[in-house]
N, C-alpha and C. Protein backbone atom coordinates (compact mmCIF):
# COMPACT_ATOMS: atom_id res chain seq x y z
N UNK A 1 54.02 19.71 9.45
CA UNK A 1 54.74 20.51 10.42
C UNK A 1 53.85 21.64 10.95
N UNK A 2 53.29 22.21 10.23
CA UNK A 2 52.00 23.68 10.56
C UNK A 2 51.55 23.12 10.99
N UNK A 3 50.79 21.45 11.44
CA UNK A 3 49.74 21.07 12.55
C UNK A 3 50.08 20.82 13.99
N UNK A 4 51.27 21.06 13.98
CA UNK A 4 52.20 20.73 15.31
C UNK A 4 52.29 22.02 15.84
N UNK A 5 52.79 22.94 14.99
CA UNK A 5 52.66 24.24 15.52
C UNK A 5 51.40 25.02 16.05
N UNK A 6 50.16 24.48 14.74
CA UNK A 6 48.73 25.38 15.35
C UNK A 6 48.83 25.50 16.76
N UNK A 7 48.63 24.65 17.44
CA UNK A 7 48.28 24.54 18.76
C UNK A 7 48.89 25.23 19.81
N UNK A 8 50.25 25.49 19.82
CA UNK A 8 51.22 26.66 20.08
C UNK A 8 50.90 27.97 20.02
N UNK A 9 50.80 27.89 18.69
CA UNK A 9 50.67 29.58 18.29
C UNK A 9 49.39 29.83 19.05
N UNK A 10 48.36 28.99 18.81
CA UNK A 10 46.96 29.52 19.29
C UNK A 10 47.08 29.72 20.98
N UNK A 11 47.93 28.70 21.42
CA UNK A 11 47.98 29.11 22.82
C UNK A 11 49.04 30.46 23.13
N UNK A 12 49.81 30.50 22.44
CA UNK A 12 50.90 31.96 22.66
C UNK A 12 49.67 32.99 22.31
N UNK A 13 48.98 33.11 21.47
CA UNK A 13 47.99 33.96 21.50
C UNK A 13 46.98 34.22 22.42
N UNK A 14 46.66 33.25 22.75
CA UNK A 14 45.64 33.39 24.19
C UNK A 14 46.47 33.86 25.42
N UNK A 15 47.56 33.22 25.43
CA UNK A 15 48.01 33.67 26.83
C UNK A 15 48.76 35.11 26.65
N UNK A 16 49.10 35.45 25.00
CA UNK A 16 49.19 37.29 25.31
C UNK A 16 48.01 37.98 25.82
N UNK A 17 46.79 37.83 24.79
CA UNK A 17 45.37 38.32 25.47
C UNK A 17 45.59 38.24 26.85
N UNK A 18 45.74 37.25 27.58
CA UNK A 18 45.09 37.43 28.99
C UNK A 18 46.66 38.36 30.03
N UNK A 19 47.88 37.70 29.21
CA UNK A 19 48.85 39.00 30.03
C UNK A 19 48.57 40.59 29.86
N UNK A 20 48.05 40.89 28.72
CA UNK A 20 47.96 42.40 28.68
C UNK A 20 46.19 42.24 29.33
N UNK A 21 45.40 41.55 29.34
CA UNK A 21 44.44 41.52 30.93
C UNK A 21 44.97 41.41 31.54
N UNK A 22 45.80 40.94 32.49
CA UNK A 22 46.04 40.83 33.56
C UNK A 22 47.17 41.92 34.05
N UNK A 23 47.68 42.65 32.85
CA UNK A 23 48.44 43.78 33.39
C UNK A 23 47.28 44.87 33.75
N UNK A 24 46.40 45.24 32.73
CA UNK A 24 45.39 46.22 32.99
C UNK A 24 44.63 45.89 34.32
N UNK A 25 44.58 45.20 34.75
CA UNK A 25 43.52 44.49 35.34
C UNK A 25 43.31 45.27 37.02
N UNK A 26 44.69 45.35 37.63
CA UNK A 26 44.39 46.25 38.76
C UNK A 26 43.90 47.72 38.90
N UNK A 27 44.31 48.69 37.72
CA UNK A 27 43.68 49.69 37.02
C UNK A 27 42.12 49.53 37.00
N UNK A 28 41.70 48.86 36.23
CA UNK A 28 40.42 48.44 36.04
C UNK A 28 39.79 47.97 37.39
N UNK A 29 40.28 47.20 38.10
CA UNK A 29 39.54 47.14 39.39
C UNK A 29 39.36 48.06 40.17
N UNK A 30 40.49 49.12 40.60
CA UNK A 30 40.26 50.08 41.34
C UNK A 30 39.48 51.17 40.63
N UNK A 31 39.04 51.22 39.42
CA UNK A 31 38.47 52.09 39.09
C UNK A 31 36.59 51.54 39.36
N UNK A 32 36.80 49.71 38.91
CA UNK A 32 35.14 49.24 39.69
C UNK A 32 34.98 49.55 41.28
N UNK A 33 35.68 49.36 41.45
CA UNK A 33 35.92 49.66 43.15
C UNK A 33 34.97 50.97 43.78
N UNK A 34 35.57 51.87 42.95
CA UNK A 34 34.75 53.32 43.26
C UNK A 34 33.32 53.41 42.80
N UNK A 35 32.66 52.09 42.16
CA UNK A 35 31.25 52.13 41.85
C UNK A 35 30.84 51.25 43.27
N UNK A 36 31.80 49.72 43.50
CA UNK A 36 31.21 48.60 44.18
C UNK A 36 32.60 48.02 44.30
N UNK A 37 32.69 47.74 46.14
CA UNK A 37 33.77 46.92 46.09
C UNK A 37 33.50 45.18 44.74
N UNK A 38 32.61 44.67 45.32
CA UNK A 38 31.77 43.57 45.16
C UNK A 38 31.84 43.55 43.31
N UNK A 39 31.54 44.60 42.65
CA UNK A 39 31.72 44.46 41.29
C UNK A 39 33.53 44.54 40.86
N UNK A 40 33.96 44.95 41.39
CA UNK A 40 35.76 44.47 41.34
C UNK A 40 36.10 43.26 41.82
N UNK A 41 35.77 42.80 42.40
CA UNK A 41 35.72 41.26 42.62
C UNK A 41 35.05 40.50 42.08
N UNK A 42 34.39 40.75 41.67
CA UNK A 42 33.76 39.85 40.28
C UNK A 42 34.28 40.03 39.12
N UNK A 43 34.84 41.36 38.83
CA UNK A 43 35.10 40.96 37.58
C UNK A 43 36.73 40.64 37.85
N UNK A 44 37.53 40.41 38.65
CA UNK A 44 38.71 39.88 39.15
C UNK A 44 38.39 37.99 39.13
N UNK A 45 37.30 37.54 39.97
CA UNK A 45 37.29 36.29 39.72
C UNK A 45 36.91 35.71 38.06
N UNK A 46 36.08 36.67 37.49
CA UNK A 46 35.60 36.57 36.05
C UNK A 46 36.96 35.99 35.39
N UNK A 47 37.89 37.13 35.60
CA UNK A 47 38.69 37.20 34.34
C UNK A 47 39.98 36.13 35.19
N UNK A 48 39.98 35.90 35.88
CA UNK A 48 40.50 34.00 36.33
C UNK A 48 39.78 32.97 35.68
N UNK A 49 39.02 32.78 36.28
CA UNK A 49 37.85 32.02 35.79
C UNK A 49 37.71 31.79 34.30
N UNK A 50 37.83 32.71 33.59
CA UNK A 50 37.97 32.96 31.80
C UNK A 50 39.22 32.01 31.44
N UNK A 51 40.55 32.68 31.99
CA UNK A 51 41.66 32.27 31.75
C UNK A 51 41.33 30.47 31.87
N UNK A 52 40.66 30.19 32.69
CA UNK A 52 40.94 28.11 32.71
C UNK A 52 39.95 27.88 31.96
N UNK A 53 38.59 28.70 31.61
CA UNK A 53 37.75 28.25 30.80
C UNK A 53 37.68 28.58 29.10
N UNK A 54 38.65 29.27 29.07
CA UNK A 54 39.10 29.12 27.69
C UNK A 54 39.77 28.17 26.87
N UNK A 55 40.94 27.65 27.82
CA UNK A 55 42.00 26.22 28.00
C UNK A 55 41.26 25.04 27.96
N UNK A 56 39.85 24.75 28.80
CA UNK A 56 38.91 23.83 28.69
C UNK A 56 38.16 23.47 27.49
N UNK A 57 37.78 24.82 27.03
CA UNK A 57 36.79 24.58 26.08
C UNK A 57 37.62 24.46 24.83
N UNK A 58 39.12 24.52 24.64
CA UNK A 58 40.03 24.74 23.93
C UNK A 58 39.90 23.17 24.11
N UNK A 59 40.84 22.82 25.09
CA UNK A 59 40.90 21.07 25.12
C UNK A 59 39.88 20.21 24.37
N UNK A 60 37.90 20.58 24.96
CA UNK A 60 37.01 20.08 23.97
C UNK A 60 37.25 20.20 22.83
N UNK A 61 37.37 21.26 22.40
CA UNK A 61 37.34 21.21 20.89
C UNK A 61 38.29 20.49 20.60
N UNK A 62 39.41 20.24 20.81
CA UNK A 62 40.57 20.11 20.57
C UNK A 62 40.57 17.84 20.80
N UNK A 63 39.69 17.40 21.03
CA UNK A 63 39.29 15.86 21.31
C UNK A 63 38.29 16.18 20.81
N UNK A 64 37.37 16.80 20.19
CA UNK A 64 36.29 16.49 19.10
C UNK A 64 37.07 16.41 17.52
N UNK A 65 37.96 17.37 17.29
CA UNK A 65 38.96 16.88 16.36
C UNK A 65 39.62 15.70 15.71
């Protein structure tokens, strides 16, 4: 029964990480903003970009199993 669940929990965990990113996240941009528009947009596409490549590399591992 705990092997049915791992996979759950580990994803309820990842996707809290990235909601409390993604709440901070406009904060944090407007504060890159005032260095570089261009570096707030990067780290805006970054932390998208993270979010599907975590799920991916999750899936690999997850079929090397």
């Amino acid at each position: 029964m705990t092997e049915k669940r791992s996979p759950a929990i580990a994803a309820a965990i990842i996707l809290a990480g990235f909601l409390i990113l993604f709440f901070a996240m406009p904060p944090i941009m407007l504060w890159l903003a005032e260095f570089s528009p261009w570096l707030a947009a990067a780290f805006g596409i970054a932390a998208v970009l993270a979010f599907f490549l975590i799920f991916w590399l999750r899936a690999r591992y997850q079929q090397r199993k």
